[in-house]
Protein backbone atom coordinates (compact mmCIF):
# COMPACT_ATOMS: atom_id res chain seq x y z
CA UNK A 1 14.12 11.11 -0.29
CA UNK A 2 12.30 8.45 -2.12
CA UNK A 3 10.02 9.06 -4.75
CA UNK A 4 6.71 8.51 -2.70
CA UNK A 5 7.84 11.93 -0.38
CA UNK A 6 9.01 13.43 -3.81
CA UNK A 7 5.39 13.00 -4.83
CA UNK A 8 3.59 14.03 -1.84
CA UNK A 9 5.55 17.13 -1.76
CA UNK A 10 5.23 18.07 -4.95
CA UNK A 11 1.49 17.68 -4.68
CA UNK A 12 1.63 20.08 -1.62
CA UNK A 13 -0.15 17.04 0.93
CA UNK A 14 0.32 16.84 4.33
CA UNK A 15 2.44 13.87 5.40
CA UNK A 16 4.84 12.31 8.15
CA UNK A 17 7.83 10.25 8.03
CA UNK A 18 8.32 7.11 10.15
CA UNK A 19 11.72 5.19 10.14
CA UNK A 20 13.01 2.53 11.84
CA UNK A 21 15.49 -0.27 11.99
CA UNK A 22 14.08 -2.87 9.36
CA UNK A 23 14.92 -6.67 11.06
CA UNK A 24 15.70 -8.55 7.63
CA UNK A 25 14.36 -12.09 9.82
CA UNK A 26 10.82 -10.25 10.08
CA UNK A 27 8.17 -12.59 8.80
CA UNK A 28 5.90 -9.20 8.30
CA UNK A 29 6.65 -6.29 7.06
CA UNK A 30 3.44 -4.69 7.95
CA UNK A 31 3.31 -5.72 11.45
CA UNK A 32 6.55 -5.84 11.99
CA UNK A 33 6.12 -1.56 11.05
CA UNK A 34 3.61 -1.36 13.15
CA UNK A 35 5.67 -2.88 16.36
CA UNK A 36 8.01 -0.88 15.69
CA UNK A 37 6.46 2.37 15.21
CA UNK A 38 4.22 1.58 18.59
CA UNK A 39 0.97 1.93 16.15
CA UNK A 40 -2.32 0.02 15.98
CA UNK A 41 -1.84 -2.73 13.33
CA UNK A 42 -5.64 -1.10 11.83
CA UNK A 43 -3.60 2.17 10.90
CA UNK A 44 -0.81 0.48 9.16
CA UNK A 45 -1.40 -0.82 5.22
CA UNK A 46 0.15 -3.19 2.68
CA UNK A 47 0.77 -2.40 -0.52
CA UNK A 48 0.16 -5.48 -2.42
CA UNK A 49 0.39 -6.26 -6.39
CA UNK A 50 -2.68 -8.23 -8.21
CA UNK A 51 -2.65 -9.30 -12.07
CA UNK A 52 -5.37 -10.87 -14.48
CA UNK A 53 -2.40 -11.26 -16.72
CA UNK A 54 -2.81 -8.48 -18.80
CA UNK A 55 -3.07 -5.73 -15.87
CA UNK A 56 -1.35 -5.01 -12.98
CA UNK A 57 -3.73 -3.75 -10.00
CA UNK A 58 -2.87 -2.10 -6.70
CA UNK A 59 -4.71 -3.28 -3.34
CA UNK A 60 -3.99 -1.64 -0.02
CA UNK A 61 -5.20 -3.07 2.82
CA UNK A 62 -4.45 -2.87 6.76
CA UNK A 63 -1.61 -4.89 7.45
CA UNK A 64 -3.16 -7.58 9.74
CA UNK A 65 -5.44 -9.17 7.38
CA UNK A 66 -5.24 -11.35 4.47
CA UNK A 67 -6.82 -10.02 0.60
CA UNK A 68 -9.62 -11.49 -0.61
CA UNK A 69 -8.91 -12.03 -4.48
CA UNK A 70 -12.61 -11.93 -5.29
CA UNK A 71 -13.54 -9.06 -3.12
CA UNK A 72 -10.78 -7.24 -5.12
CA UNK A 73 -11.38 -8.50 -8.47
CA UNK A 74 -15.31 -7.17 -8.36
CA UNK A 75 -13.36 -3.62 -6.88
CA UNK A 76 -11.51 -3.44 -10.02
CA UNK A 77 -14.19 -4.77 -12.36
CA UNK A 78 -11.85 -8.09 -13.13
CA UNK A 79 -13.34 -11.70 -13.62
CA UNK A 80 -10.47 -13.20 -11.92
CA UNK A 81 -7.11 -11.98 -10.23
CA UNK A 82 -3.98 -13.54 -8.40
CA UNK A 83 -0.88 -12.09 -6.66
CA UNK A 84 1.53 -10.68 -9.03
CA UNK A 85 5.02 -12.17 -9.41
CA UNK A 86 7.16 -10.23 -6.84
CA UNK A 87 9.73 -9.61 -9.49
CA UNK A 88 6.89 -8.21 -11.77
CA UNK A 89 5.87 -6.20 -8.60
CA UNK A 90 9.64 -4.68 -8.36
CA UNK A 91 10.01 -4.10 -11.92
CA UNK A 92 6.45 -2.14 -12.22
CA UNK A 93 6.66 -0.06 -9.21
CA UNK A 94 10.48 0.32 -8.72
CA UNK A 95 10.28 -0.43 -5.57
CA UNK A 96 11.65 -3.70 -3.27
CA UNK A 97 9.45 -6.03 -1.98
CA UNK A 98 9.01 -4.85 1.24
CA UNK A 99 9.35 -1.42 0.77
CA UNK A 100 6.66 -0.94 -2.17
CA UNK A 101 4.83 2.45 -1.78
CA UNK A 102 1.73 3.24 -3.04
CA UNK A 103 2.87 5.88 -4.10
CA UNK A 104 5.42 6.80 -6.59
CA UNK A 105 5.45 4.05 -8.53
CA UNK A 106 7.14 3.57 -11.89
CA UNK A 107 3.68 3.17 -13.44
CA UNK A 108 0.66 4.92 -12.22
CA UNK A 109 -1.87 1.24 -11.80
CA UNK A 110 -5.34 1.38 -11.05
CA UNK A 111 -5.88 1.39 -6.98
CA UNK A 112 -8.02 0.33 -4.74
CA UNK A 113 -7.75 0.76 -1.13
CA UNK A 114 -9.34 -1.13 2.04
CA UNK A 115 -12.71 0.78 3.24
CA UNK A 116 -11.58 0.57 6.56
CA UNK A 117 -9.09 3.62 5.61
CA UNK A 118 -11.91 5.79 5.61
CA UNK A 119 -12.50 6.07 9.22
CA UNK A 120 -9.03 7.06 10.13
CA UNK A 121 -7.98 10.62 10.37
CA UNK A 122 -4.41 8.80 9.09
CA UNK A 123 -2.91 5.76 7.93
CA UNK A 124 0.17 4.76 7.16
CA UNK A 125 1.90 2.89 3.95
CA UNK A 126 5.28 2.14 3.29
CA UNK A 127 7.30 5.51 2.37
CA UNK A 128 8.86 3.61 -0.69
CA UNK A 129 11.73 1.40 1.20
CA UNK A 130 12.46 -1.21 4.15
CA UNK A 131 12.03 0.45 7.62
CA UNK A 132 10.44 3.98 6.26
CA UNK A 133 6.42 4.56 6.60
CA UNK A 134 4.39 7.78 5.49
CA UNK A 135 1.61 8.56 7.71
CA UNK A 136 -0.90 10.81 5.85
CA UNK A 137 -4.98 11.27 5.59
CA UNK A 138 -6.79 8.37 3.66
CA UNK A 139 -8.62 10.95 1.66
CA UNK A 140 -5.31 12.53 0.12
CA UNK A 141 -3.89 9.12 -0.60
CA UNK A 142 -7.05 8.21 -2.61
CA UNK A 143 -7.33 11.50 -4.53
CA UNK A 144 -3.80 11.71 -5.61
CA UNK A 145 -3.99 7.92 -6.47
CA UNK A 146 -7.45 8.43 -7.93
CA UNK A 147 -8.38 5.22 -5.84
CA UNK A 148 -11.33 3.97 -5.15
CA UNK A 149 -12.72 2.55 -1.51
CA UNK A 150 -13.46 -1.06 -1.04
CA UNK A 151 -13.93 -4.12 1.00
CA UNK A 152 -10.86 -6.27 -0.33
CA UNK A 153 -10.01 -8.41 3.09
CA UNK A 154 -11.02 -11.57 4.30
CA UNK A 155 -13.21 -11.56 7.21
């Protein structure tokens, strides 16, 4: 059990667990989830790292679309952001690029999640490794992330 269930079950929210045979030539991880699973790519989120270089920041966004640095940045209340360094990713969340979860991270980073979850009954992000998803309700990911809601993706 990784530590994204760990923490969903110790918080007592409703989740399910999705696995599947992870294709290491996939040029998606995201979609390639979604294929697999047989879900509609707009249920199916990234968990991506963003920095100002003193902060790390969390954006989680369906899997289909690109983020929009600025749209994020004014989320988060930064002047300017860029992708974090994948190894810094790995190293701050514990998790494999890939495979990083929301949820269960290393170090609890200030979130901010696509407003596009809102109108699902459930999403899905990765469960904390290659070839495992968590479906759950947007509303308990946001709460026991302390999130916020936000446009973040390019249109």
């Amino acid at each position: 059990m990784t530590p994204a269930c760990r923490l969903l079950k110790s918080k007592k929210i409703e989740f399910s667990v999705h696995e599947y045979e992870h294709d290491p030539q996939a040029k998606s991880f995201g979609l390639e989830a979604a294929e697999k699973l047989n879900l509609d790519v707009a249920e199916v989120f990234k968990t991506l790292l963003v920095t100002d270089d003193k902060n790390h920041y969390v954006a989680i966004l369906p899997v289909q679309h690109q983020l929009n640095l600025k749209k994020v940045a004014a989320a988060l209340g930064c002047k300017k952001l860029h992708m974090a360094d994948p190894k810094d990713a790995e190293r701050l969340t514990g998790y494999l690029v890939g495979g990083i979860s929301p949820l269960g991270q290393k170090k609890r980073l200030k979130t901010v999640v696509d407003r596009t979850a809102q109108s699902l009954t459930k999403m899905y992000v990765s469960g904390g490794k290659r070839g495992l998803d968590i479906g759950l309700n947007p509303n308990d990911l946001a709460q026991i992330l302390d999130a916020k809601f936000a446009d973040v993706v390019d249109e």
